[in-house]
PDB file of N, CA and C in Angstrom:
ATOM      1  N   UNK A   1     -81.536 125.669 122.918  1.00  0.00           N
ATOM      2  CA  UNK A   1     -80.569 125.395 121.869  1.00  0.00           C
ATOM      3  C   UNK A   1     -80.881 126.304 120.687  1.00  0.00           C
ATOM      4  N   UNK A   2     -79.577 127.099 120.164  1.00  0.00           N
ATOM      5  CA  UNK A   2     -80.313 127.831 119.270  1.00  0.00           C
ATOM      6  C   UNK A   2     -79.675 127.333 118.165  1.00  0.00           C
ATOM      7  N   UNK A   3     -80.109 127.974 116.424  1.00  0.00           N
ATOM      8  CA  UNK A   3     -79.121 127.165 115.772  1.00  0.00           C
ATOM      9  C   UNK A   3     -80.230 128.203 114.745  1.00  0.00           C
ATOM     10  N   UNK A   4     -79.509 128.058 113.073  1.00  0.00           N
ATOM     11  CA  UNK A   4     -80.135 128.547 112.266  1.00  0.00           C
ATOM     12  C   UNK A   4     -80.885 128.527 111.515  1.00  0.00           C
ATOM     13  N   UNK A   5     -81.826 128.837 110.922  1.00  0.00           N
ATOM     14  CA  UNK A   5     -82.786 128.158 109.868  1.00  0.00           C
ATOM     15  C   UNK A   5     -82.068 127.071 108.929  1.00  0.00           C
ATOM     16  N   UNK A   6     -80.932 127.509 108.773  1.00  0.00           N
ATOM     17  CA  UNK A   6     -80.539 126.557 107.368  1.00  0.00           C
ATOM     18  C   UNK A   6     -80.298 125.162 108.309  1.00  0.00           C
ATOM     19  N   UNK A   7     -79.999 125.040 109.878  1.00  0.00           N
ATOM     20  CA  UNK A   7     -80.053 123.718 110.418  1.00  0.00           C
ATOM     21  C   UNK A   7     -81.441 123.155 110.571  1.00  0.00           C
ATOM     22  N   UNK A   8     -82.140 124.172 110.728  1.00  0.00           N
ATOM     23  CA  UNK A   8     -83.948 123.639 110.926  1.00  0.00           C
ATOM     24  C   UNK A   8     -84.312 122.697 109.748  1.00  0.00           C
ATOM     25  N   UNK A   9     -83.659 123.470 108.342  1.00  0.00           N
ATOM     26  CA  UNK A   9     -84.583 122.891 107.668  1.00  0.00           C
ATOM     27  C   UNK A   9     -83.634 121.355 106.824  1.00  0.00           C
ATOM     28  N   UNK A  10     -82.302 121.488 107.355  1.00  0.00           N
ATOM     29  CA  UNK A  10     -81.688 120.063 107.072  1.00  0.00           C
ATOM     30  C   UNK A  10     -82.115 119.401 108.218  1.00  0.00           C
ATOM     31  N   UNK A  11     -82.425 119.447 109.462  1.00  0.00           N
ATOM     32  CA  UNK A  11     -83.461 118.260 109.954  1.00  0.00           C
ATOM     33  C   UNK A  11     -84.802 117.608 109.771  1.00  0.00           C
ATOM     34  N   UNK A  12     -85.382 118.878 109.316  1.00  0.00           N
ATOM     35  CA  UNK A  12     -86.906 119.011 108.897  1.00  0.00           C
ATOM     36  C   UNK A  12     -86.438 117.785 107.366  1.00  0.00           C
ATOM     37  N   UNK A  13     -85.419 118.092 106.617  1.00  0.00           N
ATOM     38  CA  UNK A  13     -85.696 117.052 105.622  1.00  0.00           C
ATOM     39  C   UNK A  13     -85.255 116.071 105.872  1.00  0.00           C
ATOM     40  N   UNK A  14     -84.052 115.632 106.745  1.00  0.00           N
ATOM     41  CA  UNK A  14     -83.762 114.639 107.121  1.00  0.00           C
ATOM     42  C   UNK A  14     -85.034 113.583 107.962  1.00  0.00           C
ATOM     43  N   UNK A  15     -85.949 114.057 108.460  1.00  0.00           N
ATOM     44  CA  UNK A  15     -86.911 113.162 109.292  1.00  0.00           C
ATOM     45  C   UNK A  15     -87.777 113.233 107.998  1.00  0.00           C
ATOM     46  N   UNK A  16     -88.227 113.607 107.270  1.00  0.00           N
ATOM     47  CA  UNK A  16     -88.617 113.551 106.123  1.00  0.00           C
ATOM     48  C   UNK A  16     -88.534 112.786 105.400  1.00  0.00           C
ATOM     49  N   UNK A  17     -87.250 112.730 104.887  1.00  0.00           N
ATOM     50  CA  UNK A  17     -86.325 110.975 104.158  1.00  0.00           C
ATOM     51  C   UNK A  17     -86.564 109.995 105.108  1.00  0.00           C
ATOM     52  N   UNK A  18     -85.947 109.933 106.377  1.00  0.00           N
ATOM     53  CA  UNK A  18     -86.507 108.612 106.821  1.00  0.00           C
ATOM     54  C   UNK A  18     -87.795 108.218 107.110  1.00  0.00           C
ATOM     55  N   UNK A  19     -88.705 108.922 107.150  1.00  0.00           N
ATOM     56  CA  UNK A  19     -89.979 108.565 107.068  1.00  0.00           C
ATOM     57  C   UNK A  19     -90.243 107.639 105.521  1.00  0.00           C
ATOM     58  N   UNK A  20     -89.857 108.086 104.574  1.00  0.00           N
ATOM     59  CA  UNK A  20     -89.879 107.899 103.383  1.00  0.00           C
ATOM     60  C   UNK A  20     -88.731 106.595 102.854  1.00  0.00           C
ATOM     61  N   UNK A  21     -87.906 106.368 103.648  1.00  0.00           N
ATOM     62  CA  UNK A  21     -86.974 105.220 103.560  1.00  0.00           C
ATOM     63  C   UNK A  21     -87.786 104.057 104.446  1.00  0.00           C
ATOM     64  N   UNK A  22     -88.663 104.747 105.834  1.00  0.00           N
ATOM     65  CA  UNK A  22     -89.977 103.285 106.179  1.00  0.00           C
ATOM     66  C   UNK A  22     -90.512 102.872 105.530  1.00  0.00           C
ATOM     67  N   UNK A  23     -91.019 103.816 104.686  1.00  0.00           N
ATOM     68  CA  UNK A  23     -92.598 103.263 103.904  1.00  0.00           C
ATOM     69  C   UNK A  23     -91.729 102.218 102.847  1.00  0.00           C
ATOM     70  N   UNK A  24     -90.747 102.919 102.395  1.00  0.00           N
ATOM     71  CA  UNK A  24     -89.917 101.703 100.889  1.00  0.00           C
ATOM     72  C   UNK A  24     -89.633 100.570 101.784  1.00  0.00           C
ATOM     73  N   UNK A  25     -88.844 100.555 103.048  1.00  0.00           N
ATOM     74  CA  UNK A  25     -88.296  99.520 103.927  1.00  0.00           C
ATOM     75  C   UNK A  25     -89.555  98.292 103.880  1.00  0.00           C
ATOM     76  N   UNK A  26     -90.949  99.680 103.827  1.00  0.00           N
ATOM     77  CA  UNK A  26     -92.562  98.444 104.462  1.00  0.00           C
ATOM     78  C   UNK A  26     -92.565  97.603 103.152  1.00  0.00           C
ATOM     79  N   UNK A  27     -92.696  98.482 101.882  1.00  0.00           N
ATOM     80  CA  UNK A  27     -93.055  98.410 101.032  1.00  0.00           C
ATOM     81  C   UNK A  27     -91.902  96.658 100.232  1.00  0.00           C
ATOM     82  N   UNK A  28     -91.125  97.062 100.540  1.00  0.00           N
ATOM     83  CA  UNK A  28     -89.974  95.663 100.146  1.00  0.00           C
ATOM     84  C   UNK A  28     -90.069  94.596 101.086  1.00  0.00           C
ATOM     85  N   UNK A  29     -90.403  94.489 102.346  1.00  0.00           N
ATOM     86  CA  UNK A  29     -90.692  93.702 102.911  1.00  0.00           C
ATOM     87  C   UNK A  29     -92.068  92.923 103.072  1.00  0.00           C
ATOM     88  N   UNK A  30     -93.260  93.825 102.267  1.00  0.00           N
ATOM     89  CA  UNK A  30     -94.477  92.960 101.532  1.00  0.00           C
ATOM     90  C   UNK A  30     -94.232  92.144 100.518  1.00  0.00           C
ATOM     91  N   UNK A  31     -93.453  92.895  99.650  1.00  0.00           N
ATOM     92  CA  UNK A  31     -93.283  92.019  98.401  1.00  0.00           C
ATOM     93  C   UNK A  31     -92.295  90.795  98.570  1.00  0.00           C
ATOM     94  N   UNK A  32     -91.220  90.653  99.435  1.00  0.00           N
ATOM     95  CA  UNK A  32     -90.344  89.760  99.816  1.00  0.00           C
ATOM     96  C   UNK A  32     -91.203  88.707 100.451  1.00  0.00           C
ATOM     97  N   UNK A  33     -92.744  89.080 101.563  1.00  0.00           N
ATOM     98  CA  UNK A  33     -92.330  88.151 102.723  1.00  0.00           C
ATOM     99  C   UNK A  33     -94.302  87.557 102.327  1.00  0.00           C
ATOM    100  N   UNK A  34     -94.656  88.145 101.617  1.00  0.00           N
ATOM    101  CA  UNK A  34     -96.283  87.867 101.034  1.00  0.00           C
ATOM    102  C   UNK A  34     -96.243  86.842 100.093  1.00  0.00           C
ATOM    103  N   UNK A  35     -97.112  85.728 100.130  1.00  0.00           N
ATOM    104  CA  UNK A  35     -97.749  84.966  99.466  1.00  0.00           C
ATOM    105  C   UNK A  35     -98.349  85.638  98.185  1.00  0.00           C
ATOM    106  N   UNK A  36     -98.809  86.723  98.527  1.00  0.00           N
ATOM    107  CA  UNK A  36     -99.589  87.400  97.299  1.00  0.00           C
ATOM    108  C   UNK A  36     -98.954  89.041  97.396  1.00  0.00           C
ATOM    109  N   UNK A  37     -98.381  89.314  97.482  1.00  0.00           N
ATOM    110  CA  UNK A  37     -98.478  90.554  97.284  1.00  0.00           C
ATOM    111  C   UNK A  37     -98.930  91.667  96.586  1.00  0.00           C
ATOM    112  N   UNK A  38     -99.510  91.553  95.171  1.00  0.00           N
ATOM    113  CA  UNK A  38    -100.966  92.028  94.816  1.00  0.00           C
ATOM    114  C   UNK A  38    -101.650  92.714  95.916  1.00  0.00           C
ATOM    115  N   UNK A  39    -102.656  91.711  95.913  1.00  0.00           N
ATOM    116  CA  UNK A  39    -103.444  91.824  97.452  1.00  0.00           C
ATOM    117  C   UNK A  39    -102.883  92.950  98.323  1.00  0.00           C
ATOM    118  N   UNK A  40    -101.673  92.546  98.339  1.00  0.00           N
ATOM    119  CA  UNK A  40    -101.470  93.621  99.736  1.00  0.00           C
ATOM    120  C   UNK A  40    -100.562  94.445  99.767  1.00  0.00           C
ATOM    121  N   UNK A  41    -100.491  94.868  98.664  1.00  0.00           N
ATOM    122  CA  UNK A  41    -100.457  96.229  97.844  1.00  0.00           C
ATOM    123  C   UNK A  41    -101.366  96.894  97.797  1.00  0.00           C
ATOM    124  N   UNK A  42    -102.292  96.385  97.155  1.00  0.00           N
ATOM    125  CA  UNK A  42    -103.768  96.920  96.856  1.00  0.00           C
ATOM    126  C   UNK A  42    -104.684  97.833  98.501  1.00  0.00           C
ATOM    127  N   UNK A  43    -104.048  97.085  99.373  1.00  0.00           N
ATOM    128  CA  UNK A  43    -104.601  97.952 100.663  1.00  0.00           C
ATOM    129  C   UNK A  43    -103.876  99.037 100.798  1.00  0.00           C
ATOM    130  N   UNK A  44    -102.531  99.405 100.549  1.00  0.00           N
ATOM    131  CA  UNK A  44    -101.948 100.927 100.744  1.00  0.00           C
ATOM    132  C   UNK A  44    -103.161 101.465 100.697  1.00  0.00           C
ATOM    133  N   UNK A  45    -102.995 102.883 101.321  1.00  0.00           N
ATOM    134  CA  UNK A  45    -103.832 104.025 101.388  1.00  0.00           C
ATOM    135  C   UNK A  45    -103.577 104.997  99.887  1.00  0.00           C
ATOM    136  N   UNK A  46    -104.394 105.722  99.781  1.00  0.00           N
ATOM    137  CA  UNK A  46    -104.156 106.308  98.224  1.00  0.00           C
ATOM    138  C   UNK A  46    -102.717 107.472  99.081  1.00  0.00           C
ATOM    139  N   UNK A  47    -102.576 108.087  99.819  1.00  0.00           N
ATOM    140  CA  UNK A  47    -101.570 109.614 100.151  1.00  0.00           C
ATOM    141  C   UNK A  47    -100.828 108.047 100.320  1.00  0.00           C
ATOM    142  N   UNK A  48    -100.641 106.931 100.825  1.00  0.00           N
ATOM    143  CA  UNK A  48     -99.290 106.542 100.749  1.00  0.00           C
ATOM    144  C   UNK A  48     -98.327 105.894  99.088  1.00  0.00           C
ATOM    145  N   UNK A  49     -99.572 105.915  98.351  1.00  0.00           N
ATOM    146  CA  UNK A  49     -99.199 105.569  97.269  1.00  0.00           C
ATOM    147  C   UNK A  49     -98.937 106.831  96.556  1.00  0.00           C
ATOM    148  N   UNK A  50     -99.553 107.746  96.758  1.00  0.00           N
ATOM    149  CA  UNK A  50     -98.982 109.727  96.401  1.00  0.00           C
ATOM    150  C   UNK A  50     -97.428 109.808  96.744  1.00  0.00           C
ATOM    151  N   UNK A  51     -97.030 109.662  98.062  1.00  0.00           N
ATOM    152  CA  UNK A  51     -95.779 109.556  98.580  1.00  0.00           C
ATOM    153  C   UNK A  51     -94.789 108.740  97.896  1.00  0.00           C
ATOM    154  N   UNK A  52     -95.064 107.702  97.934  1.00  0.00           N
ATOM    155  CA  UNK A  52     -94.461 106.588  97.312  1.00  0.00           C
ATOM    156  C   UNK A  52     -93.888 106.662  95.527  1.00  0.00           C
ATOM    157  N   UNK A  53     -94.880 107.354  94.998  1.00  0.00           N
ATOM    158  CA  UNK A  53     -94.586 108.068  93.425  1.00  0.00           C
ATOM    159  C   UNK A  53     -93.832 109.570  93.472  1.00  0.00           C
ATOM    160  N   UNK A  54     -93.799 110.584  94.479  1.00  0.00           N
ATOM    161  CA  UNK A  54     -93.166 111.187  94.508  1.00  0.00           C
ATOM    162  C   UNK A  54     -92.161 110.564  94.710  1.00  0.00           C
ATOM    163  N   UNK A  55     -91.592 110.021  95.692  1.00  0.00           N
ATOM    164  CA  UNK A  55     -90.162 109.888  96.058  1.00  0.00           C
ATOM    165  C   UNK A  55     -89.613 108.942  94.847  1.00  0.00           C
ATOM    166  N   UNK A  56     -90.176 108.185  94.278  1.00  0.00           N
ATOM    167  CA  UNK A  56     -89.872 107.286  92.611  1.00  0.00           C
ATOM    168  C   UNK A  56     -89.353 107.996  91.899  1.00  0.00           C
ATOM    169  N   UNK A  57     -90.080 109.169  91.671  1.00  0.00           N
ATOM    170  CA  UNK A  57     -90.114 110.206  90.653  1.00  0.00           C
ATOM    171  C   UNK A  57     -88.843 111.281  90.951  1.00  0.00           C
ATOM    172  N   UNK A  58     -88.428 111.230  92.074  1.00  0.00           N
ATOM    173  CA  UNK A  58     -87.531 112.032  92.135  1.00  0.00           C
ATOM    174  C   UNK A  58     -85.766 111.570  92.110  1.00  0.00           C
ATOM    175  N   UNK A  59     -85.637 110.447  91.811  1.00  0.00           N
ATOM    176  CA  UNK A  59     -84.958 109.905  91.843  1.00  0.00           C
ATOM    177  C   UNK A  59     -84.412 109.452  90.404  1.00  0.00           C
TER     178      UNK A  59
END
């Protein structure tokens, strides 16, 4: 299949965003479905909380 860079790189960002629409999807469904959510917040990984402020920030 051939196709052009400018399609490469609207897929390349498209799997990109939805990766980034999971983590918010994870991220709202702790705070909705947790007793504490504090707590379990506090376990994110630091690059998912990097991620998580970029995509905030860009918006």
């Amino acid at each position: 299949m051939e196709g052009t860079s400018d399609e490469a790189f609207h897929w390349k960002g498209r799997r990109g965003e939805e990766k980034m629409y999971g983590k918010v999807r994870r991220l709202e469904k702790i705070l909705k479905d947790s007793e504490n959510p504090e707590r379990k917040l506090r376990k994110i990984g630091k690059g998912e909380q990097a991620d998580l402020a970029k995509w905030t920030d860009g918006d």
